[in-house]
N, C-alpha and C. Protein backbone atom coordinates (compact mmCIF):
# COMPACT_ATOMS: atom_id res chain seq x y z
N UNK A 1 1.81 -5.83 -19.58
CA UNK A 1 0.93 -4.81 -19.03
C UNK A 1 0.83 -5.04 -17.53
N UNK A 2 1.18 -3.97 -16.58
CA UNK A 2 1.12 -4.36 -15.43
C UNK A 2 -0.18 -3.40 -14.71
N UNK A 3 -0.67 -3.67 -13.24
CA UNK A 3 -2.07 -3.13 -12.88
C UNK A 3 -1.40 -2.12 -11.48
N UNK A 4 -2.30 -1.41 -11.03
CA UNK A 4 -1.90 -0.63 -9.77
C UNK A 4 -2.95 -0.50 -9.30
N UNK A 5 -2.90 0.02 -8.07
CA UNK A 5 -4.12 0.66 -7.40
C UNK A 5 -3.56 1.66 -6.76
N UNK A 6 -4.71 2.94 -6.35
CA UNK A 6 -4.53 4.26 -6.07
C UNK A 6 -5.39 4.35 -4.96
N UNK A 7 -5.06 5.15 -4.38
CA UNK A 7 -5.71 5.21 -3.08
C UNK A 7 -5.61 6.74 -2.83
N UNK A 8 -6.97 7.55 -2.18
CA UNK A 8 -6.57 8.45 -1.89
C UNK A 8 -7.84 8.85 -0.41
N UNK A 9 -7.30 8.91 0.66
CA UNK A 9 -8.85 9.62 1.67
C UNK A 9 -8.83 10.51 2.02
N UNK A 10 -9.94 11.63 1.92
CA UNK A 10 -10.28 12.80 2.06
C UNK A 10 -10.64 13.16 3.65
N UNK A 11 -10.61 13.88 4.16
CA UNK A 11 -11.57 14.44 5.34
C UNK A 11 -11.04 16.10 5.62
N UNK A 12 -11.92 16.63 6.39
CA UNK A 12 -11.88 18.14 6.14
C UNK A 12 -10.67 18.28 7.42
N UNK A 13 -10.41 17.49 8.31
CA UNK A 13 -9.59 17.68 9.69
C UNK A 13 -8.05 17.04 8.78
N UNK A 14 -6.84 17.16 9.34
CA UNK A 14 -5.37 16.79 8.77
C UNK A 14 -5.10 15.53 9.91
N UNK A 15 -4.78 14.80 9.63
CA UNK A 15 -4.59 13.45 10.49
C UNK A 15 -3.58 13.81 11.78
N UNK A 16 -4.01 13.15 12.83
CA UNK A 16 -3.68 13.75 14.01
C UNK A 16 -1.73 12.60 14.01
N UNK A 17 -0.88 13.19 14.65
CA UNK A 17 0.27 12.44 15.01
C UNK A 17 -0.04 10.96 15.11
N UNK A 18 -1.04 10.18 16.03
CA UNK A 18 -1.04 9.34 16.42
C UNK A 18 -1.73 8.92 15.09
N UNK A 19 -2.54 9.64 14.90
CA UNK A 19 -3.01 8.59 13.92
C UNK A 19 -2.39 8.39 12.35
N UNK A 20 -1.50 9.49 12.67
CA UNK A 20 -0.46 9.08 10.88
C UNK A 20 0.90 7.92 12.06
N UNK A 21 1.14 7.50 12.85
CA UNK A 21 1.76 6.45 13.47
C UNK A 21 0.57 5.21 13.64
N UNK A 22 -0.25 5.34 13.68
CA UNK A 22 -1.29 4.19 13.26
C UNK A 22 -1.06 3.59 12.26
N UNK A 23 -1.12 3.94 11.32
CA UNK A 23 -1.40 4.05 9.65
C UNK A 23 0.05 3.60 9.26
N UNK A 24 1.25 3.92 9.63
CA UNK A 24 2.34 3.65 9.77
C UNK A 24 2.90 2.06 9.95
N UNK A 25 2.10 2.32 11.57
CA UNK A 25 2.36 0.44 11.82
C UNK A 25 1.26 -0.35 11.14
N UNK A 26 0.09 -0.05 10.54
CA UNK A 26 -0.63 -0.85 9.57
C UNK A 26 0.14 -1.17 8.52
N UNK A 27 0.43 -0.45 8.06
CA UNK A 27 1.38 -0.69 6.64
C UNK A 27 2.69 -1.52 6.99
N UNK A 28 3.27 -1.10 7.83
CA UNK A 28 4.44 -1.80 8.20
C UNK A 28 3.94 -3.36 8.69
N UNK A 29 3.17 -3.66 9.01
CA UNK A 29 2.39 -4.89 9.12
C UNK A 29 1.91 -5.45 8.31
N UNK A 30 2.35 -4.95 7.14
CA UNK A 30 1.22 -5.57 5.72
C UNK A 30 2.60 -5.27 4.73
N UNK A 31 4.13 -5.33 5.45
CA UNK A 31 5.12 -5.10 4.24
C UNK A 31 5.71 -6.18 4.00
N UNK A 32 5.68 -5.70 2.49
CA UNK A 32 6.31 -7.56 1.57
C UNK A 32 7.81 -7.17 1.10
N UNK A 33 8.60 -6.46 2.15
CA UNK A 33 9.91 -5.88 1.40
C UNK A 33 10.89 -7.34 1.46
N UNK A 34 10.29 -8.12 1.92
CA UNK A 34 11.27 -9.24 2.29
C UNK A 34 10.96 -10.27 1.08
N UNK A 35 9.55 -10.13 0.72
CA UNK A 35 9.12 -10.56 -0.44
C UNK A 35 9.75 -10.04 -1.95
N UNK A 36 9.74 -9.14 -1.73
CA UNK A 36 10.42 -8.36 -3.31
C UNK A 36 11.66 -8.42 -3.14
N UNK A 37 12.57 -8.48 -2.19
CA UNK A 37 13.65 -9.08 -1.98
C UNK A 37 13.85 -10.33 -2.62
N UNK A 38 13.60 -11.56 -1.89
CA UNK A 38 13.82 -12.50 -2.41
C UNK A 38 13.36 -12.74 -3.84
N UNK A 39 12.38 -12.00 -4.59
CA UNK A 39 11.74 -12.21 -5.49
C UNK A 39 13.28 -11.66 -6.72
N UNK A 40 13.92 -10.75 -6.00
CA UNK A 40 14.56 -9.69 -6.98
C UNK A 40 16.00 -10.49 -7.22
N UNK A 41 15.85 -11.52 -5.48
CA UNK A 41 17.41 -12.35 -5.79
C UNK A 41 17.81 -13.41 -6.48
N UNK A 42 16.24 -14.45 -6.21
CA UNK A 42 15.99 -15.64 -6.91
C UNK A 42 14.71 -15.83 -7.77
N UNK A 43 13.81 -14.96 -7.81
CA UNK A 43 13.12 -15.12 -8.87
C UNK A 43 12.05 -15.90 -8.03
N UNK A 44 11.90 -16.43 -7.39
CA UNK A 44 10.60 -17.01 -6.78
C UNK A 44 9.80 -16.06 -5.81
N UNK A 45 8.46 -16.48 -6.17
CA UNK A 45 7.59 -16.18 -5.71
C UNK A 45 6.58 -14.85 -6.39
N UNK A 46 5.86 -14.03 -5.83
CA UNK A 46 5.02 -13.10 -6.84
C UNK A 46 6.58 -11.70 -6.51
N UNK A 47 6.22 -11.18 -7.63
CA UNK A 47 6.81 -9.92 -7.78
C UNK A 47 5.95 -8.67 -7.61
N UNK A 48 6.03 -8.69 -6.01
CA UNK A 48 5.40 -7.61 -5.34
C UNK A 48 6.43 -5.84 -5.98
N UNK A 49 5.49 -5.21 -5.44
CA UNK A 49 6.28 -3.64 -4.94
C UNK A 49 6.05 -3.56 -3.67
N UNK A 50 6.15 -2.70 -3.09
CA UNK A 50 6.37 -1.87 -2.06
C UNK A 50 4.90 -1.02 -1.92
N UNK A 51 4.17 -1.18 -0.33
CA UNK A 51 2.87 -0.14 -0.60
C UNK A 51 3.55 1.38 -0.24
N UNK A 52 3.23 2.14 -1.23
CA UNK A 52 3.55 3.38 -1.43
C UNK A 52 2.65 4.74 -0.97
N UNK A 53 3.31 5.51 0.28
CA UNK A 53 2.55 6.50 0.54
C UNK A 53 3.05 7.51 0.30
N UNK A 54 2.26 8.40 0.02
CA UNK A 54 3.35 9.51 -1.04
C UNK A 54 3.59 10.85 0.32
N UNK A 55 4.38 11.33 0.24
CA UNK A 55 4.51 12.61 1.05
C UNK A 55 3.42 13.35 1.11
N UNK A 56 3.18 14.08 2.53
CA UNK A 56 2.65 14.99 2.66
C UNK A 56 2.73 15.96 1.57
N UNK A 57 3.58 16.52 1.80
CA UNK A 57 3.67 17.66 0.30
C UNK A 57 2.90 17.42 -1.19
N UNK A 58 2.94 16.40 -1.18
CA UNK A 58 2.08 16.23 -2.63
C UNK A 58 0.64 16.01 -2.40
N UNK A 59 -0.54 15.95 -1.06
CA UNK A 59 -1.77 16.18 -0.70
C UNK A 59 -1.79 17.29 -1.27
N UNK A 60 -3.09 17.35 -1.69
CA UNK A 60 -3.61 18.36 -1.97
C UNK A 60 -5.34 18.42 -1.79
N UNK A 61 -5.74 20.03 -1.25
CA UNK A 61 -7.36 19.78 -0.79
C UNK A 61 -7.19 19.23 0.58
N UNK A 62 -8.45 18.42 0.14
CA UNK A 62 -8.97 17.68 1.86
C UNK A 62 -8.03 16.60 1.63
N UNK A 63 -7.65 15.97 1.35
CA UNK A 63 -6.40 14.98 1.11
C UNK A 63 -5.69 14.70 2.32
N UNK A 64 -5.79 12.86 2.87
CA UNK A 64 -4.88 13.29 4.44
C UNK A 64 -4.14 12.16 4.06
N UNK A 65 -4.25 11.18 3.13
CA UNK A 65 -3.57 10.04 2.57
C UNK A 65 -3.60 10.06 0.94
N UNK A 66 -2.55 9.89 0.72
CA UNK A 66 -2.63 8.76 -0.59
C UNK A 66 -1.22 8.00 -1.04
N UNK A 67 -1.75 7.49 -2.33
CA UNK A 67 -0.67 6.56 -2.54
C UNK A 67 -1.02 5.42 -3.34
N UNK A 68 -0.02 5.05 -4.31
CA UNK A 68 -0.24 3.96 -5.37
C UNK A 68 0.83 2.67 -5.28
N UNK A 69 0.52 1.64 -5.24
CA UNK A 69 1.16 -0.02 -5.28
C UNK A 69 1.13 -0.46 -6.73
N UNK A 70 1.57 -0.87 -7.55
CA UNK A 70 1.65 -1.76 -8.40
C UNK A 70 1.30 -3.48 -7.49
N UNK A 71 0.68 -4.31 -8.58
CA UNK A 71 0.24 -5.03 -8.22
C UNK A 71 0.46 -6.62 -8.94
N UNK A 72 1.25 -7.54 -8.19
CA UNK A 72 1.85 -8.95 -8.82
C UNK A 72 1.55 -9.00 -9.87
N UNK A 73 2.24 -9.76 -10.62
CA UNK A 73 1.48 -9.91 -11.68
C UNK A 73 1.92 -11.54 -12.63
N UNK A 74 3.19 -11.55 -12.14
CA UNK A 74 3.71 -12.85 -12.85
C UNK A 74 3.59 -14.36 -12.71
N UNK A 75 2.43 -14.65 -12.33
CA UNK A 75 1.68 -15.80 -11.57
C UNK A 75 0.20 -15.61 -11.85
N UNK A 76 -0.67 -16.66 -11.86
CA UNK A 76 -2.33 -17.33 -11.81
C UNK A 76 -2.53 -16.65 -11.11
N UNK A 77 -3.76 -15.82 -10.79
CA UNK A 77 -3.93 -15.00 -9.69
C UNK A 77 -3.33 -14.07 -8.87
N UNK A 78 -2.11 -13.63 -8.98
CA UNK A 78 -1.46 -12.64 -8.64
C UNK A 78 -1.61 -11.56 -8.49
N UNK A 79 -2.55 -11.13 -9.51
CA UNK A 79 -3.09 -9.87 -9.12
C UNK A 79 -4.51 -9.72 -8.07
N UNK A 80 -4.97 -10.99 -8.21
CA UNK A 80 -6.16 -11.28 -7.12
C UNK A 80 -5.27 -11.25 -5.47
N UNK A 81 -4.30 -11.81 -5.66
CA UNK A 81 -3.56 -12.35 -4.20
C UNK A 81 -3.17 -10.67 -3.65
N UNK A 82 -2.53 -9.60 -4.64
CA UNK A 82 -1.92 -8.54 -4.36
C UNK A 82 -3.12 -7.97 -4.25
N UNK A 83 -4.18 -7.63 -4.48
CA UNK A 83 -5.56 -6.87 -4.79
C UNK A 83 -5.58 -7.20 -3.12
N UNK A 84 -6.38 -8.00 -2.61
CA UNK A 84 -6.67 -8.92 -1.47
C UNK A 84 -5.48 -8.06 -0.53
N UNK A 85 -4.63 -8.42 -0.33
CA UNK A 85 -3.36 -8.32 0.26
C UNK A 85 -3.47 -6.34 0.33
N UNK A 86 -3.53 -5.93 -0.13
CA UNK A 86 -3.37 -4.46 -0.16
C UNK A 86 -4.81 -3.50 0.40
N UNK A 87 -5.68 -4.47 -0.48
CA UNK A 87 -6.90 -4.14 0.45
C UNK A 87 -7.49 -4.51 1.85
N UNK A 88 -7.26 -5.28 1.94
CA UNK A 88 -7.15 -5.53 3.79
C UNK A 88 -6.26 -4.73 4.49
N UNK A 89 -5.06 -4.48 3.98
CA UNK A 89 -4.43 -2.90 4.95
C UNK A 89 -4.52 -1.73 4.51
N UNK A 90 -5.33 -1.74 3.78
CA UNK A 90 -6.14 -0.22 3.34
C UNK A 90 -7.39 -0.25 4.28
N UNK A 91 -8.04 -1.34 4.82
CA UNK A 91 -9.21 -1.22 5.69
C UNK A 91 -9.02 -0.76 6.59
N UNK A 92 -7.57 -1.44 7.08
CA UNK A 92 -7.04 -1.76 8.53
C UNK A 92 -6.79 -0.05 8.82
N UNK A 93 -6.71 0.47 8.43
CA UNK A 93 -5.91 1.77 8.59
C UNK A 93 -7.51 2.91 8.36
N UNK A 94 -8.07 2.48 7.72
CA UNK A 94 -9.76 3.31 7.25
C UNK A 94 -10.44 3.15 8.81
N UNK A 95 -10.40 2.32 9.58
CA UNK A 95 -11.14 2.61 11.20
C UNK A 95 -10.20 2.75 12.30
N UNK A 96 -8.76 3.41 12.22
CA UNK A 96 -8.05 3.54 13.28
C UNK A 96 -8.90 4.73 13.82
């Protein structure tokens, strides 16, 4: 059984250029592709995904973000470490 988290933020304005390139380099600052890499070549370490933001096109409403991660799972705490880890650049990006 594996866990995810969903994310979605509302506001009545559409996110300005700069600030969907904000949000951009937050995430890109918080990416474990090097992690699921090695995880996928040798088997060590947590078996991350990728944080996932879904296209514009699929917002809907007041909708200016969203997006779902799957979350470690094959390790003691793993899903605490990925929880942690995903939520701190979900903050980071909530006061640009």
């Amino acid at each position: 059984m594996g866990f995810s988290i969903y994310y979605t933020a509302k506001r009545d304005t559409p996110l300005t250029p700069v600030e969907s390139q904000r949000i951009d380099a937050i995430v890109q600052s918080f990416d474990v592709i090097a992690d699921v890499e090695r995880y996928a070549h040798t088997g060590k370490g947590l078996n991350w995904e990728s944080f996932t933001r879904y296209e514009t096109s699929r917002l809907t409403g007041a909708e200016v973000f969203s997006g779902a991660t799957a979350l470690p799972d094959n390790k003691p705490l793993a899903m605490h470490k990925g929880a942690r880890h995903w939520i701190e650049c979900l903050s980071g990006w909530a006061v640009c």
